[in-house]
N, C-alpha and C. Protein backbone atom coordinates (compact mmCIF):
# COMPACT_ATOMS: atom_id res chain seq x y z
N UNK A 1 -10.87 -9.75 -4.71
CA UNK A 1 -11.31 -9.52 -6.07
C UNK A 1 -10.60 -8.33 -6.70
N UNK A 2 -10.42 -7.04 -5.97
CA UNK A 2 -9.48 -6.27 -6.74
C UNK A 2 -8.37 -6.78 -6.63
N UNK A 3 -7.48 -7.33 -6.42
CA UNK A 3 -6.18 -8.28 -6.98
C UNK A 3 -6.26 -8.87 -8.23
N UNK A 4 -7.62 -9.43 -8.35
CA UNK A 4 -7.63 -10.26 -9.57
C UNK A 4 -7.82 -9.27 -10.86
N UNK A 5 -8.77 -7.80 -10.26
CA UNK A 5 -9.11 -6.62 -11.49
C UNK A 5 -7.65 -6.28 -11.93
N UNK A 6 -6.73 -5.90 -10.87
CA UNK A 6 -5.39 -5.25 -11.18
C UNK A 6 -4.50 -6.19 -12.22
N UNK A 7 -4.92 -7.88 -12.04
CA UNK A 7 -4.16 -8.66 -12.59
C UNK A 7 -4.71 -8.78 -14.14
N UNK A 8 -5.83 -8.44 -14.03
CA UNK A 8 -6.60 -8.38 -15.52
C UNK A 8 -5.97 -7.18 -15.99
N UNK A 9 -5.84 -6.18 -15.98
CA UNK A 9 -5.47 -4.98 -15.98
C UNK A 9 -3.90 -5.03 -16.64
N UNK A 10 -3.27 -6.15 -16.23
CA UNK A 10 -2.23 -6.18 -16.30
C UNK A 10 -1.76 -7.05 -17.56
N UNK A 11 -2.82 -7.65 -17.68
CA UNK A 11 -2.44 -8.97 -19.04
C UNK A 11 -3.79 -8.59 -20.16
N UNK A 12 -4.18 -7.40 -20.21
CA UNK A 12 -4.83 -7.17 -21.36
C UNK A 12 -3.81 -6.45 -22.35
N UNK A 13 -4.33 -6.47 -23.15
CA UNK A 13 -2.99 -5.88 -24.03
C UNK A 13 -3.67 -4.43 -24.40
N UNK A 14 -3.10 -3.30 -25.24
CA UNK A 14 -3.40 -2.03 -24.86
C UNK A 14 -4.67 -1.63 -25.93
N UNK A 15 -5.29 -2.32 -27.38
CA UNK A 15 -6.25 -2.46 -27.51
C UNK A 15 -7.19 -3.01 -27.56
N UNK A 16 -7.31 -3.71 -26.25
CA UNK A 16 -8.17 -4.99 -25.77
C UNK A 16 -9.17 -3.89 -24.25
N UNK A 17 -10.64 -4.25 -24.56
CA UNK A 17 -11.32 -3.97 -23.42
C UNK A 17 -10.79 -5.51 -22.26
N UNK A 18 -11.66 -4.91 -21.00
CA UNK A 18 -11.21 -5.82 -20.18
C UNK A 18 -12.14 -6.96 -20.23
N UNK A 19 -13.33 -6.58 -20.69
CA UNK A 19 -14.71 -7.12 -20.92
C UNK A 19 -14.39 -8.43 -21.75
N UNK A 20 -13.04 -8.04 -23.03
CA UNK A 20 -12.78 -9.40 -24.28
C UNK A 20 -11.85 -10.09 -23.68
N UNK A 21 -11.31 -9.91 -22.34
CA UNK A 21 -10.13 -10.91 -22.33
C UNK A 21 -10.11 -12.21 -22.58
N UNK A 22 -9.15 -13.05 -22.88
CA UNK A 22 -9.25 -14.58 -23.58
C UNK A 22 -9.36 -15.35 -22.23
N UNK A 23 -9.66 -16.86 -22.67
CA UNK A 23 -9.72 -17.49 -21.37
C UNK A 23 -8.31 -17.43 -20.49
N UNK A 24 -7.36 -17.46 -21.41
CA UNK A 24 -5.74 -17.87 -20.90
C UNK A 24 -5.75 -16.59 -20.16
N UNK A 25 -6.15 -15.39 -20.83
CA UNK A 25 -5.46 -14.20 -19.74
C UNK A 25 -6.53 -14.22 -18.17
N UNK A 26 -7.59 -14.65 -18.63
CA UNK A 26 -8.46 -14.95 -17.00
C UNK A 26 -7.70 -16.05 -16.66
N UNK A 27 -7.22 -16.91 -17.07
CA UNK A 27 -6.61 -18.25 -16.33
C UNK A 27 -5.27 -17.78 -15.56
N UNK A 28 -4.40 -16.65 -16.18
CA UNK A 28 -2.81 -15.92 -15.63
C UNK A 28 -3.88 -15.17 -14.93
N UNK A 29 -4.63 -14.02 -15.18
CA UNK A 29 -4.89 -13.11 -14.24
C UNK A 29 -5.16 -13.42 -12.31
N UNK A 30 -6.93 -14.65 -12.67
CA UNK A 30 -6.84 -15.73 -11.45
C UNK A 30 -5.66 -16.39 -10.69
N UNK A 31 -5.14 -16.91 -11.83
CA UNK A 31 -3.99 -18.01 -10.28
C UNK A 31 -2.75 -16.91 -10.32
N UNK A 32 -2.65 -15.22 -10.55
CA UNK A 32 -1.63 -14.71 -10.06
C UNK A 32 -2.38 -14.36 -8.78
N UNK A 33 -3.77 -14.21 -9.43
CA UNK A 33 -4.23 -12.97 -8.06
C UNK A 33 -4.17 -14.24 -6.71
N UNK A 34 -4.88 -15.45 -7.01
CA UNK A 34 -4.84 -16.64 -6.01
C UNK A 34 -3.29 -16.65 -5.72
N UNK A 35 -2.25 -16.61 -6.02
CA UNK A 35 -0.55 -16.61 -5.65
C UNK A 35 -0.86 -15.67 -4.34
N UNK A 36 -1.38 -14.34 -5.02
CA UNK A 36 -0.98 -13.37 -4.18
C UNK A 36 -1.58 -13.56 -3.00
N UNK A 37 -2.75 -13.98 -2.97
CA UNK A 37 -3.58 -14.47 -1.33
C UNK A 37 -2.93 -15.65 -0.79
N UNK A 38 -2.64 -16.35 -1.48
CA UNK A 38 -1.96 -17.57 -0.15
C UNK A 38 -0.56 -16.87 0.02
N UNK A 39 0.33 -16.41 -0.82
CA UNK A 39 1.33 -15.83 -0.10
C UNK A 39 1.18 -14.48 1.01
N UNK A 40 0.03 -14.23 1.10
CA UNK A 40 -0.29 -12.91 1.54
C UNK A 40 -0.99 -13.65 3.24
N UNK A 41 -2.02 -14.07 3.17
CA UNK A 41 -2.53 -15.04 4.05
C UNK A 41 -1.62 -16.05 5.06
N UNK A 42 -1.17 -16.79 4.63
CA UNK A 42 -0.39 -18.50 5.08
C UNK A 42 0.19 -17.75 6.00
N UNK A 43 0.97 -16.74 6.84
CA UNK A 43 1.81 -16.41 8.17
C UNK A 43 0.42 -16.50 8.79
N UNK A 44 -0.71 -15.98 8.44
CA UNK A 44 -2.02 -15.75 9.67
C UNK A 44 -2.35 -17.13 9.77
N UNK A 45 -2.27 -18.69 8.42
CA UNK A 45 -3.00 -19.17 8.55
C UNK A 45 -2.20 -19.90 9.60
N UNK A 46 -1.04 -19.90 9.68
CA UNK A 46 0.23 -21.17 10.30
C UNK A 46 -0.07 -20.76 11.65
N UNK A 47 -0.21 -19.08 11.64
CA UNK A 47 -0.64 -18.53 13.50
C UNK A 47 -2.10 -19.37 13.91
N UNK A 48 -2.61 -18.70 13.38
CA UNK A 48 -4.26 -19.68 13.64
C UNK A 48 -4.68 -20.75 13.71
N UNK A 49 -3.82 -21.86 12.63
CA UNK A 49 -3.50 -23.30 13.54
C UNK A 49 -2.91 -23.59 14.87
N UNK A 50 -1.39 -23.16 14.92
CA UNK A 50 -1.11 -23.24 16.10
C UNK A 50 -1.76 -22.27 17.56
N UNK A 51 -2.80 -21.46 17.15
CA UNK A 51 -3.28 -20.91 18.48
C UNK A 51 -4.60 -21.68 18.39
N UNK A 52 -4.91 -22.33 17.87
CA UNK A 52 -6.35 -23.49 17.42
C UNK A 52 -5.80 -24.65 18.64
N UNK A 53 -5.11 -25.03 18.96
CA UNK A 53 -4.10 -25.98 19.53
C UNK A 53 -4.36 -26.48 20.75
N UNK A 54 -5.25 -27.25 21.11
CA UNK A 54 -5.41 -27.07 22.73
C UNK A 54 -4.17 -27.51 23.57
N UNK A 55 -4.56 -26.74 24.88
CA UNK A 55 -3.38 -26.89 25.72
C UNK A 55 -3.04 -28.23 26.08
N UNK A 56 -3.33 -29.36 26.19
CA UNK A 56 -3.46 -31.01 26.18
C UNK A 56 -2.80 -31.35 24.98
N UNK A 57 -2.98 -30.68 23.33
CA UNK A 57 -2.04 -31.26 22.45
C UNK A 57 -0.62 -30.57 22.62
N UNK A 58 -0.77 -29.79 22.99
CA UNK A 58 0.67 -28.98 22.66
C UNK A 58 0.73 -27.66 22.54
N UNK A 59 -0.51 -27.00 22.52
CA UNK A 59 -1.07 -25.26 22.55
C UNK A 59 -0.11 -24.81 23.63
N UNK A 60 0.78 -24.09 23.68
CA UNK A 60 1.56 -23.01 24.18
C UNK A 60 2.01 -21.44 24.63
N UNK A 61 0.55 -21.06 23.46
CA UNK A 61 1.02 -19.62 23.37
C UNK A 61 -0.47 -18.75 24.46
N UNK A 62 0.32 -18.03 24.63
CA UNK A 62 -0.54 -17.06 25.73
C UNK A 62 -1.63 -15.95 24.24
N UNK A 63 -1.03 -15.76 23.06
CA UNK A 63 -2.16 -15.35 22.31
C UNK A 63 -1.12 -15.26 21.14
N UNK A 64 -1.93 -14.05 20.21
CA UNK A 64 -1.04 -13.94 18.67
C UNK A 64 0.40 -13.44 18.74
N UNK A 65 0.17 -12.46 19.43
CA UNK A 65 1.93 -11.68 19.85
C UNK A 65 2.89 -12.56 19.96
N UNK A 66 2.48 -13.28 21.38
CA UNK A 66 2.99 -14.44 22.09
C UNK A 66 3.81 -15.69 20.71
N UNK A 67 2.49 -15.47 20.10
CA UNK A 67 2.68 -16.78 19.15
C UNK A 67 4.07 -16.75 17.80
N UNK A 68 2.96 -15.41 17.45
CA UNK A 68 3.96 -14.87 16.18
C UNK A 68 5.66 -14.69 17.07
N UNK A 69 5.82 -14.17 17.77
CA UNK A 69 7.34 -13.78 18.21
C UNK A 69 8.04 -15.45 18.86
N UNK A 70 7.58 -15.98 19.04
CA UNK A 70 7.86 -17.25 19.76
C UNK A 70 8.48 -18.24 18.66
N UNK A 71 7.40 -18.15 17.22
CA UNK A 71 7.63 -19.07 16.13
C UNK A 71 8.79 -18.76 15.36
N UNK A 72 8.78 -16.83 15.21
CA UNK A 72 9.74 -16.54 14.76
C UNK A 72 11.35 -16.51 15.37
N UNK A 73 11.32 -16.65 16.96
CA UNK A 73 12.72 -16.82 17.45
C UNK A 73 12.75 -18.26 17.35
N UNK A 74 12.17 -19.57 17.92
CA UNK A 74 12.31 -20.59 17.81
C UNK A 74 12.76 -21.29 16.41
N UNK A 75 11.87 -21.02 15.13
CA UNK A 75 11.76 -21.78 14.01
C UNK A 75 12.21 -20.79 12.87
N UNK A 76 12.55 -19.55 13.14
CA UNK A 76 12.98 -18.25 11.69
C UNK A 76 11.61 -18.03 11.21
N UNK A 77 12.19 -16.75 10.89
CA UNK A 77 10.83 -16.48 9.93
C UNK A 77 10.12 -17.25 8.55
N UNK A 78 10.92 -18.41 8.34
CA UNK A 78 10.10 -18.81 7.16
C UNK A 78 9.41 -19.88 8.03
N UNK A 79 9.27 -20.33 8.85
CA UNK A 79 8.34 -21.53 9.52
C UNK A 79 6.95 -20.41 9.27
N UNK A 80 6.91 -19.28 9.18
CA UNK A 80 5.46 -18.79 9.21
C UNK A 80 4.76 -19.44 7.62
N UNK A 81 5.39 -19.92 6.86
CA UNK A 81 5.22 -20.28 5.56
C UNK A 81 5.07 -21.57 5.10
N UNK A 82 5.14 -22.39 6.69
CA UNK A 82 4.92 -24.05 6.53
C UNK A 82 3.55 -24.39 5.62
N UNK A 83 3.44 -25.30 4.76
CA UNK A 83 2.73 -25.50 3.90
C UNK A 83 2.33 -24.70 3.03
N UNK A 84 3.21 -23.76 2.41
CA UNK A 84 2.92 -22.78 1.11
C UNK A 84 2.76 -23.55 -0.01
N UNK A 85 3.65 -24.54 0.22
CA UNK A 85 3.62 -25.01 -1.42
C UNK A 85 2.84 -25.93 -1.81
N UNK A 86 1.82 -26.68 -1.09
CA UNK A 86 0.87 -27.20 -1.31
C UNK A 86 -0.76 -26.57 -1.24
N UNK A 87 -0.29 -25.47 -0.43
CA UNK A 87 -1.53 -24.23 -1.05
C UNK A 87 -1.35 -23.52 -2.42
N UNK A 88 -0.21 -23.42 -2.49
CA UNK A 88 0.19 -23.08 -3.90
C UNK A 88 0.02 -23.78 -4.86
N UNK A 89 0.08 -25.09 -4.80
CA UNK A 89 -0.35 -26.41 -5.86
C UNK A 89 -2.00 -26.06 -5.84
N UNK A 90 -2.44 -26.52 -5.13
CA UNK A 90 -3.75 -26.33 -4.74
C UNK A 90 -4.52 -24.77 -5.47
N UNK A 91 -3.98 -23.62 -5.41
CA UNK A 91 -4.24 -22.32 -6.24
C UNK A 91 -4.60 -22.23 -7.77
N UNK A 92 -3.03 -22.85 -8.19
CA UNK A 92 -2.54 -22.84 -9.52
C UNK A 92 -3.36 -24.30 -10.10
């Protein structure tokens, strides 16, 4: 929620309380501050699926360390970002 105050903060104009903002600037303020949580989030969420994983499907990792360093030498660092853009659809 303070993401979303800072984003209000940011699209009021300079004699506007924050109290009058229009719907459009709550509509930019919301899906920036929602941007900023799934881009901020999605590396923990991609870890937490794959350590969700049982060892019978394909679960591999001995824990988060394990996991995070494993995904990132195997797959680069943007595999931590698999399905951003349909959380991002989903936001906006």
């Amino acid at each position: 929620f303070s993401c979303n105050d800072a984003f209000k903060l940011m699209v009021k104009r300079d004699d506007q309380n924050i109290r009058d903002l229009t719907f459009t600037q709550l509509i930019v303020s919301g899906s920036a501050a929602g941007v900023l949580n799934v881009v901020a989030c999605s590396p923990f969420e991609v870890l937490r699926t794959r350590l969700a994983m049982p060892h019978d499907m394909g679960g591999q990792y001995k824990g988060i360390i394990d996991c995070t360093k494993r995904t990132i030498q195997e797959e680069g660092f943007a595999s931590l970002y698999k399905g951003l853009g349909p959380a991002l659809i989903t936001t906006v």
